[in-house]
N, C-alpha and C. Protein backbone atom coordinates (compact mmCIF):
# COMPACT_ATOMS: atom_id res chain seq x y z
N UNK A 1 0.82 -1.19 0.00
CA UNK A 1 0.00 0.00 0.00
C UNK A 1 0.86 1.26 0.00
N UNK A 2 2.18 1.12 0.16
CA UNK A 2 2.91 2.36 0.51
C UNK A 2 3.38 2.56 -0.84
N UNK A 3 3.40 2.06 -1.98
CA UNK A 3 3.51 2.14 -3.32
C UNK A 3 2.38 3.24 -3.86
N UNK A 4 1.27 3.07 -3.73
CA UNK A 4 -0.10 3.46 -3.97
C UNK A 4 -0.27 5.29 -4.12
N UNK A 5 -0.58 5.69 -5.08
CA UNK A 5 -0.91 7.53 -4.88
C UNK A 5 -1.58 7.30 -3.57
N UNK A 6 -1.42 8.76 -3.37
CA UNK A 6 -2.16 9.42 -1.69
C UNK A 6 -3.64 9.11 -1.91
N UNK A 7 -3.95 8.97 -2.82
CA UNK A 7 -5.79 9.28 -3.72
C UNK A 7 -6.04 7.99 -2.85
N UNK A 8 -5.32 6.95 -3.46
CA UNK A 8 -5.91 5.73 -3.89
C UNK A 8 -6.46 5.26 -2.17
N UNK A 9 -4.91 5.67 -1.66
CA UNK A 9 -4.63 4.93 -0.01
C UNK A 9 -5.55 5.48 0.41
N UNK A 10 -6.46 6.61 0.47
CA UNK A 10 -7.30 7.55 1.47
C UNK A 10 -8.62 6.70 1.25
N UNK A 11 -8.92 6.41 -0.17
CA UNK A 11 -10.16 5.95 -0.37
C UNK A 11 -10.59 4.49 0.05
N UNK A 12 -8.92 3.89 -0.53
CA UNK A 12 -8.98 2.78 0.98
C UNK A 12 -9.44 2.40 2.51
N UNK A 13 -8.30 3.07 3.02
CA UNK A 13 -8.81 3.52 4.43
C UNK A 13 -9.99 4.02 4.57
N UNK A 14 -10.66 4.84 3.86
CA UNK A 14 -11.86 5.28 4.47
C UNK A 14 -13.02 4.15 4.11
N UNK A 15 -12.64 3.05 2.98
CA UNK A 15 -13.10 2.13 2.76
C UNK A 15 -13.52 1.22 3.99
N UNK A 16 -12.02 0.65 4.58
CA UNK A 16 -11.41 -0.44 5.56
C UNK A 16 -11.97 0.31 6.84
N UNK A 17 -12.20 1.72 7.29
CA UNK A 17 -13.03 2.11 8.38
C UNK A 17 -14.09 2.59 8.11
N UNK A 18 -14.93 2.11 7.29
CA UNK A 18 -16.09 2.31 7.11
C UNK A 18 -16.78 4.15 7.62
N UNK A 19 -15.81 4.75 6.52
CA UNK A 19 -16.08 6.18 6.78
C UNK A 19 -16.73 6.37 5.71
N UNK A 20 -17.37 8.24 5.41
CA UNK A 20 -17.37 8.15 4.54
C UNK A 20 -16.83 8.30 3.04
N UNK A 21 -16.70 7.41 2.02
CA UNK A 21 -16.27 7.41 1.12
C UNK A 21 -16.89 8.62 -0.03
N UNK A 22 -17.98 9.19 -0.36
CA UNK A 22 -18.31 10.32 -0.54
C UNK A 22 -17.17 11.34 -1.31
N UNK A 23 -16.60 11.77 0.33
CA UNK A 23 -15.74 12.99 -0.06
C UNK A 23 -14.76 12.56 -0.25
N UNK A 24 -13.97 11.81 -0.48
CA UNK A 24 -13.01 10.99 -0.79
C UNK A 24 -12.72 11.07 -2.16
N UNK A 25 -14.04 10.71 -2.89
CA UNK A 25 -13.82 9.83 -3.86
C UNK A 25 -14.01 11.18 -4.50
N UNK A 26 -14.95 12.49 -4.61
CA UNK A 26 -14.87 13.69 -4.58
C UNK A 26 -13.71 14.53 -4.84
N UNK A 27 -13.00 14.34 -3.85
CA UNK A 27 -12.17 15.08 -3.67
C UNK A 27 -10.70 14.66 -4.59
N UNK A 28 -10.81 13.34 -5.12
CA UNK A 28 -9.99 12.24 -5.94
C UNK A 28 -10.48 13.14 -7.62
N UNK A 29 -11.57 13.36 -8.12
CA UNK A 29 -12.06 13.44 -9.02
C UNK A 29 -11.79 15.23 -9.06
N UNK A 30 -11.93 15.92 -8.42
CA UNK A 30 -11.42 17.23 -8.64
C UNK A 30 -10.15 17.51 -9.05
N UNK A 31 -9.71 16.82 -7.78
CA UNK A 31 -7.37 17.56 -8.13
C UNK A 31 -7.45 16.84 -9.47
N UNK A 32 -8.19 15.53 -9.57
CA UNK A 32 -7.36 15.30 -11.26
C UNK A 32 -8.54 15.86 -12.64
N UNK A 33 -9.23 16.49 -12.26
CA UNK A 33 -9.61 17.26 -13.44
C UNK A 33 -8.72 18.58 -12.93
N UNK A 34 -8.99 19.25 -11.66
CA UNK A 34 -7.92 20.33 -11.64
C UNK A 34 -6.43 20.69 -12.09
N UNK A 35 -5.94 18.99 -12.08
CA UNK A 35 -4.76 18.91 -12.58
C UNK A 35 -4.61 19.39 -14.42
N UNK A 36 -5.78 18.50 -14.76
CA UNK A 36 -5.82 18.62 -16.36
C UNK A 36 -5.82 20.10 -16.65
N UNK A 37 -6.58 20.76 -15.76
CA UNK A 37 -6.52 22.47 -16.20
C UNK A 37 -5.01 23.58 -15.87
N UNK A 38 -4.79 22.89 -15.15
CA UNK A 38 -3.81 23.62 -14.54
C UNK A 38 -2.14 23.13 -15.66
N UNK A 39 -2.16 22.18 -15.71
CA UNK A 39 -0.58 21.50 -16.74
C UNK A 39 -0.35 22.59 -17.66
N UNK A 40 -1.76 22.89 -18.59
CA UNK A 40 -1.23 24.05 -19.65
C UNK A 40 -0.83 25.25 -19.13
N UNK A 41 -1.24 25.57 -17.74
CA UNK A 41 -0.90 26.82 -17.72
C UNK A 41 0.65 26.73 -17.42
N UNK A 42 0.97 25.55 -16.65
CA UNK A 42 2.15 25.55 -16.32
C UNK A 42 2.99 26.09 -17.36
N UNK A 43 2.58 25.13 -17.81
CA UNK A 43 3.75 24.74 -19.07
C UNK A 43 3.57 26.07 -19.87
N UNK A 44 2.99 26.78 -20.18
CA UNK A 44 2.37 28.13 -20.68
C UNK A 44 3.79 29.86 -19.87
N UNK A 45 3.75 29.30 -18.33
CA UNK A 45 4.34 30.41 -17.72
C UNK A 45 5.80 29.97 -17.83
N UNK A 46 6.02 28.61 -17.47
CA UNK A 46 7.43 28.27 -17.34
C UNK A 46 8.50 27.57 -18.49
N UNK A 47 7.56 27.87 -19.75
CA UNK A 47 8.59 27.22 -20.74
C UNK A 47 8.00 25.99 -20.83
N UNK A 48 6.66 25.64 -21.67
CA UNK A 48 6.60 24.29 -21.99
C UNK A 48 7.61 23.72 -23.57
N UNK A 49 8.13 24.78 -24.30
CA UNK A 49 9.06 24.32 -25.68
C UNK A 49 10.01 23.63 -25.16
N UNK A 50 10.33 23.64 -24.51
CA UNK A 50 11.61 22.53 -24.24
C UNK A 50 11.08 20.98 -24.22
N UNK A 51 9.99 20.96 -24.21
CA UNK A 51 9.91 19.45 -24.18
C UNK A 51 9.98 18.88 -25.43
């Protein structure tokens, strides 16, 4: 499990203690659409041509 993204392990655990999974799984589905929005800008301010 210590291999595992932070995402995965949380939704676990909250799995294995019967919490709720809800915001978890929520909160999993935002950062990685947030992520998708955010890469271009990166790459936009800091020099994405080099790749």
């Amino acid at each position: 499990m210590a291999g595992m993204p932070s995402a995965v392990a949380s939704l676990i655990l909250a799995k294995e203690y019967t919490l709720d999974r809800d915001p978890a799984s929520s909160r999993i589905a935002l950062s990685t659409i947030g992520l998708l929005l955010i890469i271009p800008l990166w790459l936009s301010l800091f020099g994405g041509d080099t790749l």
